[in-house]
PDB file of N, CA and C in Angstrom:
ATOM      1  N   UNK A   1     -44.489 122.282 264.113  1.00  0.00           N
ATOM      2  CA  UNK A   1     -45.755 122.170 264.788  1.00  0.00           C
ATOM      3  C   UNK A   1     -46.887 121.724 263.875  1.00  0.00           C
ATOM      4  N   UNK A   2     -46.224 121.480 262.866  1.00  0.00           N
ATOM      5  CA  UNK A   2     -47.614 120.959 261.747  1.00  0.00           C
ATOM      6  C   UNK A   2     -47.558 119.324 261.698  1.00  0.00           C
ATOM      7  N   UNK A   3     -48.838 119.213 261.481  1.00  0.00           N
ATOM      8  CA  UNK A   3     -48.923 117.706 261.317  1.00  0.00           C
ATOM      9  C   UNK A   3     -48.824 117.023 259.575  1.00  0.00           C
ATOM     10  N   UNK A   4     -49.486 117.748 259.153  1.00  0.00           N
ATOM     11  CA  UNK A   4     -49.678 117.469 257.068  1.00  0.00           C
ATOM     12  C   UNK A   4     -48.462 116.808 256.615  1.00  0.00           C
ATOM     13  N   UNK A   5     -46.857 117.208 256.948  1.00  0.00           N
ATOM     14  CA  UNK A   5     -45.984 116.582 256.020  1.00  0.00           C
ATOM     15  C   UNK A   5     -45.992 115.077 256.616  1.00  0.00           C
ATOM     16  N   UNK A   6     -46.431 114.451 257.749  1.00  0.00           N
ATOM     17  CA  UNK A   6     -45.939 113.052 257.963  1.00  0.00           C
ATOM     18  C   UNK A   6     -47.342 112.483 257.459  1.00  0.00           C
ATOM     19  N   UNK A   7     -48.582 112.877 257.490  1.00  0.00           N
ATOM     20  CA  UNK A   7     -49.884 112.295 257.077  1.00  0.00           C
ATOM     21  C   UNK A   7     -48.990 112.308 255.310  1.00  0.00           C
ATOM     22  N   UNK A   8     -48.954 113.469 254.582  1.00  0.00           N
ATOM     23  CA  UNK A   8     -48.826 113.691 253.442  1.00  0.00           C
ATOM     24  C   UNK A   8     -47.402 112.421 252.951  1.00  0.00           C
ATOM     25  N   UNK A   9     -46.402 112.128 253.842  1.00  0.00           N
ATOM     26  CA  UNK A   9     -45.576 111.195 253.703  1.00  0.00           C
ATOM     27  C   UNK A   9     -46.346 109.448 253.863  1.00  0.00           C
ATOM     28  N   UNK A  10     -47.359 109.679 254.788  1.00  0.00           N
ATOM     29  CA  UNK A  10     -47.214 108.209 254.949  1.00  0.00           C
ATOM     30  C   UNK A  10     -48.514 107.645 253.625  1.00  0.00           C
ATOM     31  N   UNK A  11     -49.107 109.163 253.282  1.00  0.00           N
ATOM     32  CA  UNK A  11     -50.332 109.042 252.323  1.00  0.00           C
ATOM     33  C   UNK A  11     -49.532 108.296 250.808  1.00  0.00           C
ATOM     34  N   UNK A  12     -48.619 109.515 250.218  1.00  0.00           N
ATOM     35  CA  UNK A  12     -47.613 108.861 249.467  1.00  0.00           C
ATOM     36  C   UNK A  12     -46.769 107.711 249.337  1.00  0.00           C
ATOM     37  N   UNK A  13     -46.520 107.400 250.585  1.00  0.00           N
ATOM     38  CA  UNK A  13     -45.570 106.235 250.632  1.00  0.00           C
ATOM     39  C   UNK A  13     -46.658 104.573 250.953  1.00  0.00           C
ATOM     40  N   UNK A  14     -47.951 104.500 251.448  1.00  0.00           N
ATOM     41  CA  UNK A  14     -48.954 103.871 250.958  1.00  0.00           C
ATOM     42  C   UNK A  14     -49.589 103.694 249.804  1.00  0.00           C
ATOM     43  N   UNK A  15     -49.606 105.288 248.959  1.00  0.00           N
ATOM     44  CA  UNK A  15     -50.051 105.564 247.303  1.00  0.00           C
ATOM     45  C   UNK A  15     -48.489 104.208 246.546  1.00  0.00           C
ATOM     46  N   UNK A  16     -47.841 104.768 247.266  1.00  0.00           N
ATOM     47  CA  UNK A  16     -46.805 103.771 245.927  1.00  0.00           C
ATOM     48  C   UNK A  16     -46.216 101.960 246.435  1.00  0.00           C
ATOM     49  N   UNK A  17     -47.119 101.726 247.849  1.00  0.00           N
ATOM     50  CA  UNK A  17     -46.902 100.371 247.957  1.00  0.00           C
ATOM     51  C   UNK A  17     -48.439  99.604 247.966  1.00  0.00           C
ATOM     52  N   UNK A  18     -49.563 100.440 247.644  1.00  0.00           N
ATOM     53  CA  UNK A  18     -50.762  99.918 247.251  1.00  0.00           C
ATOM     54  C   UNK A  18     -50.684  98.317 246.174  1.00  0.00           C
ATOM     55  N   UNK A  19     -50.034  99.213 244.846  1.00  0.00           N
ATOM     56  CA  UNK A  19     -50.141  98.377 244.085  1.00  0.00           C
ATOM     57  C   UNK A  19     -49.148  96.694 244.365  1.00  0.00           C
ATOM     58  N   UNK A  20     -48.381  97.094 245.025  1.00  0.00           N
ATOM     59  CA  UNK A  20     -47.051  95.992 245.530  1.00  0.00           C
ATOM     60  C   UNK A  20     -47.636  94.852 246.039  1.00  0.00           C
ATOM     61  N   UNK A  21     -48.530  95.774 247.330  1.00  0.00           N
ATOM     62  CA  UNK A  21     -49.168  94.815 248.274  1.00  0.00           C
ATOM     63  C   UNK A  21     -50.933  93.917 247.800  1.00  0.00           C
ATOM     64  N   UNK A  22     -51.193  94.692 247.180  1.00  0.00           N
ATOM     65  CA  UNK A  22     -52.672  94.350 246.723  1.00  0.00           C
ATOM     66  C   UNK A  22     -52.702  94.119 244.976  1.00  0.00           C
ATOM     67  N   UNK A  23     -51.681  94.387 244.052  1.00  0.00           N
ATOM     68  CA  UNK A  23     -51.971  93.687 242.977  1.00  0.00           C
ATOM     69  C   UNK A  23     -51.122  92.331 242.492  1.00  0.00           C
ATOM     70  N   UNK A  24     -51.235  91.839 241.231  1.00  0.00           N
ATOM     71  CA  UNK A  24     -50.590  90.514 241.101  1.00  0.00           C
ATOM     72  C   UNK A  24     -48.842  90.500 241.355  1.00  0.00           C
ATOM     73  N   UNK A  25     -48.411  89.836 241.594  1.00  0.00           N
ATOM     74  CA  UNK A  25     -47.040  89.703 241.485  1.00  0.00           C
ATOM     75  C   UNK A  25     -46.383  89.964 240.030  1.00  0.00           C
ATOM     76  N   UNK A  26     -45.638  90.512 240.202  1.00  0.00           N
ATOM     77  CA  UNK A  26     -45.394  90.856 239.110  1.00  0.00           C
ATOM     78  C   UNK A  26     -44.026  90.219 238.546  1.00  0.00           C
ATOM     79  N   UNK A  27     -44.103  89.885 236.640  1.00  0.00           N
ATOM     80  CA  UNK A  27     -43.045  88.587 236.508  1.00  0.00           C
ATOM     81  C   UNK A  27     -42.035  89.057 236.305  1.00  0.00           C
ATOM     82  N   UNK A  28     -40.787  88.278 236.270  1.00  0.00           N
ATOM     83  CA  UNK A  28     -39.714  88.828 235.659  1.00  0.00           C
ATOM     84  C   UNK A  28     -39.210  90.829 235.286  1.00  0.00           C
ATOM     85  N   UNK A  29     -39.905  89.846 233.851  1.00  0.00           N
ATOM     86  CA  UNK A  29     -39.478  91.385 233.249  1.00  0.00           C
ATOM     87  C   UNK A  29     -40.301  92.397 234.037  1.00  0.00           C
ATOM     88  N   UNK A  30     -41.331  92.451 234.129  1.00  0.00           N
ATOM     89  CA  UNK A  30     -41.747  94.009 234.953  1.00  0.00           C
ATOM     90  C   UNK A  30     -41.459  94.385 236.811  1.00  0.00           C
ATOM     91  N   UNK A  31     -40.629  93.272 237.231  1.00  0.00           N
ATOM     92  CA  UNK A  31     -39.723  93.366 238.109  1.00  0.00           C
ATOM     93  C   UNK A  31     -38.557  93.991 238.084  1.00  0.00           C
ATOM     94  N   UNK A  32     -37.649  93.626 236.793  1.00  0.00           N
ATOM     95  CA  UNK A  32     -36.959  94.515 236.346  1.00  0.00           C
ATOM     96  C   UNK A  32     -37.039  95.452 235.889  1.00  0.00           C
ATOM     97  N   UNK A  33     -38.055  96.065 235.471  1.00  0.00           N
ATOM     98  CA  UNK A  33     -38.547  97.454 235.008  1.00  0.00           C
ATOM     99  C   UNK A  33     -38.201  98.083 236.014  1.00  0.00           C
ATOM    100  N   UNK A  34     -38.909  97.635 237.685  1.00  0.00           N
ATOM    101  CA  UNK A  34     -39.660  98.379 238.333  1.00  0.00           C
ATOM    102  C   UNK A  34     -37.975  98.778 239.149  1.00  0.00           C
ATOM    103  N   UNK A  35     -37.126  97.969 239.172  1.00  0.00           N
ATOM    104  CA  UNK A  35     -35.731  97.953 239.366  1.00  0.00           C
ATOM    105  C   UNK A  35     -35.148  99.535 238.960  1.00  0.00           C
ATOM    106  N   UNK A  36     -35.203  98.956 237.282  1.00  0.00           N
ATOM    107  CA  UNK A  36     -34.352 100.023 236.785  1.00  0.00           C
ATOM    108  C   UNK A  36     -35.092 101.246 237.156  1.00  0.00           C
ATOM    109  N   UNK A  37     -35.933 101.377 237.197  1.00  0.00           N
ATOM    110  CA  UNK A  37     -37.222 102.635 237.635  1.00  0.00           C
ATOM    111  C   UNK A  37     -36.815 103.025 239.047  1.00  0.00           C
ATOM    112  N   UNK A  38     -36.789 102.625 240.162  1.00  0.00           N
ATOM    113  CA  UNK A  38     -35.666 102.744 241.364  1.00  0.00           C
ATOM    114  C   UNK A  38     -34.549 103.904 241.065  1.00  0.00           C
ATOM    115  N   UNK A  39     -33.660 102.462 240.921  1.00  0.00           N
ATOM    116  CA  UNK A  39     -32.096 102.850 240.380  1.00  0.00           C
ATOM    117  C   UNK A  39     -32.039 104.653 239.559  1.00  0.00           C
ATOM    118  N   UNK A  40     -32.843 104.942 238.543  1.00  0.00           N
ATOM    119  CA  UNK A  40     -32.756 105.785 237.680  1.00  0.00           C
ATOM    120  C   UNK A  40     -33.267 107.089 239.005  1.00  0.00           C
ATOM    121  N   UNK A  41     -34.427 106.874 239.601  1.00  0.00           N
ATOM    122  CA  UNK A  41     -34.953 107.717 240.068  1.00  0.00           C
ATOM    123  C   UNK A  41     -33.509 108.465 241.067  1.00  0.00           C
ATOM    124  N   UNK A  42     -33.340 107.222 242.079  1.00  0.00           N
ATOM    125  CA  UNK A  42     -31.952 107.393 242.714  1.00  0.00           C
ATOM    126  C   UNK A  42     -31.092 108.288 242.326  1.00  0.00           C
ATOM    127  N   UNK A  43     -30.815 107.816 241.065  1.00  0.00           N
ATOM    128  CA  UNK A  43     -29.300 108.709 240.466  1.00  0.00           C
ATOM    129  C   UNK A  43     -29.988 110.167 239.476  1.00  0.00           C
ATOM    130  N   UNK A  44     -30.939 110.499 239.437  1.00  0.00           N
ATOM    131  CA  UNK A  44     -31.548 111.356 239.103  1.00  0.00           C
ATOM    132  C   UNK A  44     -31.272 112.284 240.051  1.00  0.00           C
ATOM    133  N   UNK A  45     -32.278 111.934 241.478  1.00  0.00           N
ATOM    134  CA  UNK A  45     -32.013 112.728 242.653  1.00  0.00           C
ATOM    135  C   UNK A  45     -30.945 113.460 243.203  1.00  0.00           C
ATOM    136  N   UNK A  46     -30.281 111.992 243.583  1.00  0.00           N
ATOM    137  CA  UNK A  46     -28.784 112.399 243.388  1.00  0.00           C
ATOM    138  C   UNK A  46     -27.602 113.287 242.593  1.00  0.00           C
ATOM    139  N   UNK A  47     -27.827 113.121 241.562  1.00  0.00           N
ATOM    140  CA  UNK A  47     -27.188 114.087 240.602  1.00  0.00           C
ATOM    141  C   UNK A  47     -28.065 115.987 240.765  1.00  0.00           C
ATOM    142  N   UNK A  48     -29.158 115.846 240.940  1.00  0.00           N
ATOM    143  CA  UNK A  48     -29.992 117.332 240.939  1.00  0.00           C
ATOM    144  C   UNK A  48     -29.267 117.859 242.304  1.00  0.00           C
ATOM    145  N   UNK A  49     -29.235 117.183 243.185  1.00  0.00           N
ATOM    146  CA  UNK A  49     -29.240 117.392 244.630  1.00  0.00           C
ATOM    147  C   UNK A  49     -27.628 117.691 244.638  1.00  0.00           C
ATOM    148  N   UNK A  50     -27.087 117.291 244.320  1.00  0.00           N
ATOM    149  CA  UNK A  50     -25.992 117.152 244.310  1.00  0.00           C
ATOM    150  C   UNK A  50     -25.016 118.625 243.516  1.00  0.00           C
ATOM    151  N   UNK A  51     -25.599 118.004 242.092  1.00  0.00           N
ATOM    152  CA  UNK A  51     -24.990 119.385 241.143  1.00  0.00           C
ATOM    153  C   UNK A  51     -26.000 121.018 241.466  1.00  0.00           C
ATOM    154  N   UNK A  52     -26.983 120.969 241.934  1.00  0.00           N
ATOM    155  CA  UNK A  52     -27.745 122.617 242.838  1.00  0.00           C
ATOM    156  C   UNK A  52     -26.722 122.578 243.990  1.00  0.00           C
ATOM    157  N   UNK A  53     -25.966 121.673 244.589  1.00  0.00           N
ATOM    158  CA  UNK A  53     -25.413 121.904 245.912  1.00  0.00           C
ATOM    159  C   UNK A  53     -24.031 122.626 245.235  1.00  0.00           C
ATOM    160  N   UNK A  54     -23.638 122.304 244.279  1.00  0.00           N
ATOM    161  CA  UNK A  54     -21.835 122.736 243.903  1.00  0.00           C
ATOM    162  C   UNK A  54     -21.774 123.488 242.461  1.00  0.00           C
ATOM    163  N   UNK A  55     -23.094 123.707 241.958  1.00  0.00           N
ATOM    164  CA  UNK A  55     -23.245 125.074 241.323  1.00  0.00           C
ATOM    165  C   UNK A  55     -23.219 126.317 241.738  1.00  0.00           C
ATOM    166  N   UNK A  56     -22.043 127.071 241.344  1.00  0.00           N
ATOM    167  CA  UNK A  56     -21.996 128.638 242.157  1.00  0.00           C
ATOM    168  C   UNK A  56     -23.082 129.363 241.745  1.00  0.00           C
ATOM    169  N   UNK A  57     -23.739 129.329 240.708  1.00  0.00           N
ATOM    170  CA  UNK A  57     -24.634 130.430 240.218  1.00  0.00           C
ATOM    171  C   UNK A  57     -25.641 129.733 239.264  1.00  0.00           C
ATOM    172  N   UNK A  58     -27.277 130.362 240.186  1.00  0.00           N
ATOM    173  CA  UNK A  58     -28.299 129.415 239.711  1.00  0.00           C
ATOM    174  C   UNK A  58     -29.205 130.730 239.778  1.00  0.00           C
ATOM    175  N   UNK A  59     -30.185 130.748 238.465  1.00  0.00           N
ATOM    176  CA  UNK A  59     -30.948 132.009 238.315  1.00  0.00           C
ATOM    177  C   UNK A  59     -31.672 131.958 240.035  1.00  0.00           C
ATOM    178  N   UNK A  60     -32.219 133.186 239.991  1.00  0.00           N
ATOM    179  CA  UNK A  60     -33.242 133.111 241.020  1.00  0.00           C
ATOM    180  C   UNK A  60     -34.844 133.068 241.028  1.00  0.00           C
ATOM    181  N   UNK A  61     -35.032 133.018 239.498  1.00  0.00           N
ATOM    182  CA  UNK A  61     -36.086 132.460 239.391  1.00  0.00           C
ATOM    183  C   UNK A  61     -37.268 133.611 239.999  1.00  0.00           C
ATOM    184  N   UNK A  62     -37.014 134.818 240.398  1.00  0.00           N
ATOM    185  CA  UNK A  62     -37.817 135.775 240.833  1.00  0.00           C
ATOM    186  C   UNK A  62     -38.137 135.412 242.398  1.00  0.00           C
ATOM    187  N   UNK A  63     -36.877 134.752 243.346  1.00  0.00           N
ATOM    188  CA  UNK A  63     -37.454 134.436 244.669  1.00  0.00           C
ATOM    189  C   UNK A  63     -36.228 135.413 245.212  1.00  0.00           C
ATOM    190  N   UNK A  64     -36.507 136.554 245.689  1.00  0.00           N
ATOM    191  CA  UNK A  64     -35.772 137.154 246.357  1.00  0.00           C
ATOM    192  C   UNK A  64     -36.297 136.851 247.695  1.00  0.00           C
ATOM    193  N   UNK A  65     -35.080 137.661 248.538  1.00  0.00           N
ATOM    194  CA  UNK A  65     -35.108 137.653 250.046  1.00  0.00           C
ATOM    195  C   UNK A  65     -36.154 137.973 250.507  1.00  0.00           C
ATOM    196  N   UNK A  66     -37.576 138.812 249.533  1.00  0.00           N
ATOM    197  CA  UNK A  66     -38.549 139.473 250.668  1.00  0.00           C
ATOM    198  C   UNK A  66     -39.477 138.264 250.507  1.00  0.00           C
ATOM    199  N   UNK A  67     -39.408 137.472 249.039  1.00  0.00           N
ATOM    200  CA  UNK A  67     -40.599 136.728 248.761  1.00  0.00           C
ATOM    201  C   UNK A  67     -40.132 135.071 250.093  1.00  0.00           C
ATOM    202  N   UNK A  68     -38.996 135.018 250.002  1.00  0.00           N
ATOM    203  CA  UNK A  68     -38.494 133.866 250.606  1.00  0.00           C
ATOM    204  C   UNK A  68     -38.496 134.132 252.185  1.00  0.00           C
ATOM    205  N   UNK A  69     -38.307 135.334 252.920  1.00  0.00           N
ATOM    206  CA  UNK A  69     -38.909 135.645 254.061  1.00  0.00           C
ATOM    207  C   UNK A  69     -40.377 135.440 254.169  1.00  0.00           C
ATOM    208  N   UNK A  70     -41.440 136.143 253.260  1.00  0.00           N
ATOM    209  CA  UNK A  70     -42.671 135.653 253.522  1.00  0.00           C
ATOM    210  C   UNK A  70     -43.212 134.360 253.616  1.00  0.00           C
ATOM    211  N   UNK A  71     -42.350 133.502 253.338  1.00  0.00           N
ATOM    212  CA  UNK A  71     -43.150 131.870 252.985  1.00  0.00           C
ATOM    213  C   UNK A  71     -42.664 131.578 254.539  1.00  0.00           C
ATOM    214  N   UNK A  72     -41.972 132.436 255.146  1.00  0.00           N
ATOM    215  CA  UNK A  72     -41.781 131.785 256.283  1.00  0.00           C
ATOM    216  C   UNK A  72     -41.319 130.634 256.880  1.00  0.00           C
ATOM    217  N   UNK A  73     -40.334 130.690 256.049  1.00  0.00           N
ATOM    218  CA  UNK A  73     -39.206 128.998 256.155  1.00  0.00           C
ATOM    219  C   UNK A  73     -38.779 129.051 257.312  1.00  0.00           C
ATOM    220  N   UNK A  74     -38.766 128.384 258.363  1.00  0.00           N
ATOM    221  CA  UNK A  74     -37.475 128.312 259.520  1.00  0.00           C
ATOM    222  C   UNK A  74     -36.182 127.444 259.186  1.00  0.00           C
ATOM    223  N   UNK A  75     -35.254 127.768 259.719  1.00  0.00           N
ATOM    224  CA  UNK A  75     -34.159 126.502 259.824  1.00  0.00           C
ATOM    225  C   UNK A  75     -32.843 127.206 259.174  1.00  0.00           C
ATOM    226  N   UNK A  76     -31.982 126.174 259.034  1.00  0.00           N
ATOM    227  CA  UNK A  76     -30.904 127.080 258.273  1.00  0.00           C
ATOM    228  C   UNK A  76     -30.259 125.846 257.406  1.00  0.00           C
ATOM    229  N   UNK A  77     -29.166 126.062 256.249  1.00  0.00           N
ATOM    230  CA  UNK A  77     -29.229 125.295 255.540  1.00  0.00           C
ATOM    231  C   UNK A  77     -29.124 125.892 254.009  1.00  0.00           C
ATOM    232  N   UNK A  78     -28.157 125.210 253.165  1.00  0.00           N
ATOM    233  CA  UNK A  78     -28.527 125.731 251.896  1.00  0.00           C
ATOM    234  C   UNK A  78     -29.861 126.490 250.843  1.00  0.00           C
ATOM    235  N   UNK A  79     -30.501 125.478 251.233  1.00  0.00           N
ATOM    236  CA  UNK A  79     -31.631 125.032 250.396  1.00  0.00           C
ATOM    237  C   UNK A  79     -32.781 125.680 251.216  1.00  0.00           C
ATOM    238  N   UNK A  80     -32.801 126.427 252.357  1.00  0.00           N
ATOM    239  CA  UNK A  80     -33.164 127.057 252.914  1.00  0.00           C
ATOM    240  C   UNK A  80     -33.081 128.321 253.114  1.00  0.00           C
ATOM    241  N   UNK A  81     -31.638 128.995 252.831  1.00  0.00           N
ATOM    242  CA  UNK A  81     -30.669 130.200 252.620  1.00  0.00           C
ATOM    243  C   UNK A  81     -31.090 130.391 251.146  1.00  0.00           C
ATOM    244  N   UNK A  82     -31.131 129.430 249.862  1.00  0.00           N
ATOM    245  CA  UNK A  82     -31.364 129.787 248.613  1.00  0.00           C
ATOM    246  C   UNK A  82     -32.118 128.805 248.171  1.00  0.00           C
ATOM    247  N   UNK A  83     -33.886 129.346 248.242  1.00  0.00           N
ATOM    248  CA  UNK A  83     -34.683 128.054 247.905  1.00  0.00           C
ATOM    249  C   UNK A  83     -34.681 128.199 246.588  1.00  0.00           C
ATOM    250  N   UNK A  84     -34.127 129.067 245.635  1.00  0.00           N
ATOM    251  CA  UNK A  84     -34.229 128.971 244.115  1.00  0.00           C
ATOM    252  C   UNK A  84     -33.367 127.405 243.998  1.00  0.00           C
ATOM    253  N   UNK A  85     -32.537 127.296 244.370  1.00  0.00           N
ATOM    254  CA  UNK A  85     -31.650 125.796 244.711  1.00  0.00           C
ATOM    255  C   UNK A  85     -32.441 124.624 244.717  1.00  0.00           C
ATOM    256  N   UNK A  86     -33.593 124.860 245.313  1.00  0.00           N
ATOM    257  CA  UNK A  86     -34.675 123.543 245.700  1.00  0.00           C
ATOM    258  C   UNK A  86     -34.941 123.044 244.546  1.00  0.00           C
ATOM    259  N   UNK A  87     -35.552 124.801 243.861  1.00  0.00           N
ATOM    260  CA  UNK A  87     -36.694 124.628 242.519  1.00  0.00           C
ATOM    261  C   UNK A  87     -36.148 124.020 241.324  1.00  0.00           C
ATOM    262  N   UNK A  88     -34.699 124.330 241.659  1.00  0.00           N
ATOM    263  CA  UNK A  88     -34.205 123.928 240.719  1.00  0.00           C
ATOM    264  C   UNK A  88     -34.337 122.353 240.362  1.00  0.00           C
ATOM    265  N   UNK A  89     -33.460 122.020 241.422  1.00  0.00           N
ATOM    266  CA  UNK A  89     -33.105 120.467 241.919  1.00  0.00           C
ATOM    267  C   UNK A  89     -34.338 120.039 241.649  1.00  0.00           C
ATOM    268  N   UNK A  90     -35.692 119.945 242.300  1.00  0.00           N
ATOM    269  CA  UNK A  90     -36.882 119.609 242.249  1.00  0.00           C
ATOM    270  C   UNK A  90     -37.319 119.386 240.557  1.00  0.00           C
ATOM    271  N   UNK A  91     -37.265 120.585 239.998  1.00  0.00           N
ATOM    272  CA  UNK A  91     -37.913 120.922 238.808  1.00  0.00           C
ATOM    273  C   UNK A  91     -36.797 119.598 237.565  1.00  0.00           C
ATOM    274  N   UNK A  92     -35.717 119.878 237.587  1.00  0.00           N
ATOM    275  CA  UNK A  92     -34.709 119.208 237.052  1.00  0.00           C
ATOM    276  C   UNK A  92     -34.965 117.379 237.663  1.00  0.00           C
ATOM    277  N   UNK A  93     -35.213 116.979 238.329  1.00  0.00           N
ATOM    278  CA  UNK A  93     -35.737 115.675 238.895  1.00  0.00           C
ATOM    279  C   UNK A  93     -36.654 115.269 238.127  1.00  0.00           C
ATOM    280  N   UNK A  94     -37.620 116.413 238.165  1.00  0.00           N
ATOM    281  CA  UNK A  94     -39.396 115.924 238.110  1.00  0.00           C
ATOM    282  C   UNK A  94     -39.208 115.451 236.466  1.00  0.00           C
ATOM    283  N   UNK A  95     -38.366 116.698 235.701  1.00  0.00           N
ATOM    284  CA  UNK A  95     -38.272 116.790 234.109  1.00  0.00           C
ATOM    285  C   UNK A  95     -37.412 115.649 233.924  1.00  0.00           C
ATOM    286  N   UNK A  96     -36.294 115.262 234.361  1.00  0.00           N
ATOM    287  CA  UNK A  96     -35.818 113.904 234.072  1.00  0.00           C
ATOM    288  C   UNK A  96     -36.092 112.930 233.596  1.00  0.00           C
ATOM    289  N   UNK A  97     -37.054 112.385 234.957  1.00  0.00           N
ATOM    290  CA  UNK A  97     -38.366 111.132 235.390  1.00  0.00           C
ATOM    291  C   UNK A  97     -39.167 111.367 234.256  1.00  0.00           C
ATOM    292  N   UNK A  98     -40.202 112.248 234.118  1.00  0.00           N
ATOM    293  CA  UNK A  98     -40.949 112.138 233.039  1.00  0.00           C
ATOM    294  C   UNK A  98     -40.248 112.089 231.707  1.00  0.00           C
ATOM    295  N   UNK A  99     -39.109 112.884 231.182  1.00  0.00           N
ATOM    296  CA  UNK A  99     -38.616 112.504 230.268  1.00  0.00           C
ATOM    297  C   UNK A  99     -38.146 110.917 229.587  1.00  0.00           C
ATOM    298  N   UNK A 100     -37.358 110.062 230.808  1.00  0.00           N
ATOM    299  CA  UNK A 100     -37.362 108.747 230.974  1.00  0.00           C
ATOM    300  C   UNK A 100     -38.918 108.100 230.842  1.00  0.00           C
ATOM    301  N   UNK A 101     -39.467 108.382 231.461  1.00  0.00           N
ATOM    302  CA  UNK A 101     -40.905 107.565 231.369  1.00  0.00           C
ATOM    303  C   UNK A 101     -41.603 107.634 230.066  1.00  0.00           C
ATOM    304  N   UNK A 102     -41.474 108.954 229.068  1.00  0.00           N
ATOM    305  CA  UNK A 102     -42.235 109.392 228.201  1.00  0.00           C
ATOM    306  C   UNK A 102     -41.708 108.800 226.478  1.00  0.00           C
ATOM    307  N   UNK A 103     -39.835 108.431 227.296  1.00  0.00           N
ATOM    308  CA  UNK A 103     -39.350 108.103 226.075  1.00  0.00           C
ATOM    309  C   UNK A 103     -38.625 106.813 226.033  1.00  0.00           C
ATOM    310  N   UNK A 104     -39.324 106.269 227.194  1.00  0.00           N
ATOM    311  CA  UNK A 104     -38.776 104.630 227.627  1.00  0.00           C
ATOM    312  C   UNK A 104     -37.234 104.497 227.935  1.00  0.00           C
ATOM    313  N   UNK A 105     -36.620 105.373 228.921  1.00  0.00           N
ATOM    314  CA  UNK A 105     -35.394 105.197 229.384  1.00  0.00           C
ATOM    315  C   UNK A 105     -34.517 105.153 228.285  1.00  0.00           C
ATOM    316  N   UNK A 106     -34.570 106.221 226.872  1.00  0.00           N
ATOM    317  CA  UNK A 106     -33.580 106.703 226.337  1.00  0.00           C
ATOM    318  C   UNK A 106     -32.594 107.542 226.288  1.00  0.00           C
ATOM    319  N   UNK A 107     -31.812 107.339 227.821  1.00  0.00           N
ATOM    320  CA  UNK A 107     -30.708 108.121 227.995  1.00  0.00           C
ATOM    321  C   UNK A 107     -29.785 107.646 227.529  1.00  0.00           C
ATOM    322  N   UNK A 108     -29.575 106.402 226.939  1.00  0.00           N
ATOM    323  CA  UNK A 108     -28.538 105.398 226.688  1.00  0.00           C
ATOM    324  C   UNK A 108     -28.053 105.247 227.766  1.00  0.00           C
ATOM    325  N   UNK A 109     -28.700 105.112 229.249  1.00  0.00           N
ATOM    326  CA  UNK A 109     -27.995 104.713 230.390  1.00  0.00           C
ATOM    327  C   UNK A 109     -29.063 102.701 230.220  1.00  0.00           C
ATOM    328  N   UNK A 110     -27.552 102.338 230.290  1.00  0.00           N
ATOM    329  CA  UNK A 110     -27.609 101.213 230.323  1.00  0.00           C
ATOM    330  C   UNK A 110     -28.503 100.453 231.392  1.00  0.00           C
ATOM    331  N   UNK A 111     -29.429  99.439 230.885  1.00  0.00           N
ATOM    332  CA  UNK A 111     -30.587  98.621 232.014  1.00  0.00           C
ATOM    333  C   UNK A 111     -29.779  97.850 232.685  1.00  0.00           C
ATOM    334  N   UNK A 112     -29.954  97.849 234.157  1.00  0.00           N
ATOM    335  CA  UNK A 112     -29.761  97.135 234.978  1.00  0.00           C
ATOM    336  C   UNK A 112     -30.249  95.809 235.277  1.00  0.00           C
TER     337      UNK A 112
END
């Protein structure tokens, strides 16, 4: 019944095609940047989302059942049943990305 996550989606998803649509074209190489920057994010996600889903045992981070009843989640669902799972996945994403960004994609994962 809330409206905020699709405003808050379409706010974000305008925040990151601003520059696409309204600045210069961009050459070659920072085309391919913006590529591998994609791609990485992708398999980032993927891998968090993925390995919180088929990890048996993930701290809880201090979110027990009374604190995770109060936030008042509906629905059902892993990640819903154990939102320490989210924080994880989330937190492990976010630290990735910036790690890549901070140290110019020195994972030794090869540029695309």
């Amino acid at each position: 019944g809330e409206w905020w996550p699709i405003w808050a989606f379409w706010g974000l998803t305008a925040n990151r095609l601003a520059g696409v649509m309204f600045g210069p074209e961009p050459d070659q190489g920072a085309r391919q940047a913006m590529l591998t920057a994609w791609a990485r994010s992708c398999v980032f996600y993927l891998f968090w989302v993925i390995g919180t889903t088929f990890i048996f045992w993930l701290p809880r981070f201090g979110i027990t059942a009374g604190v995770a009843a109060a936030a008042g989640i509906s629905g059902t669902g892993l990640w819903v049943e154990q939102p320490h799972r989210l924080i994880v996945a989330g937190a492990g994403y976010f630290l990735c990305q910036a790690y890549a960004e901070i140290t110019n994609n020195k994972f030794g994962i090869a540029k695309l």
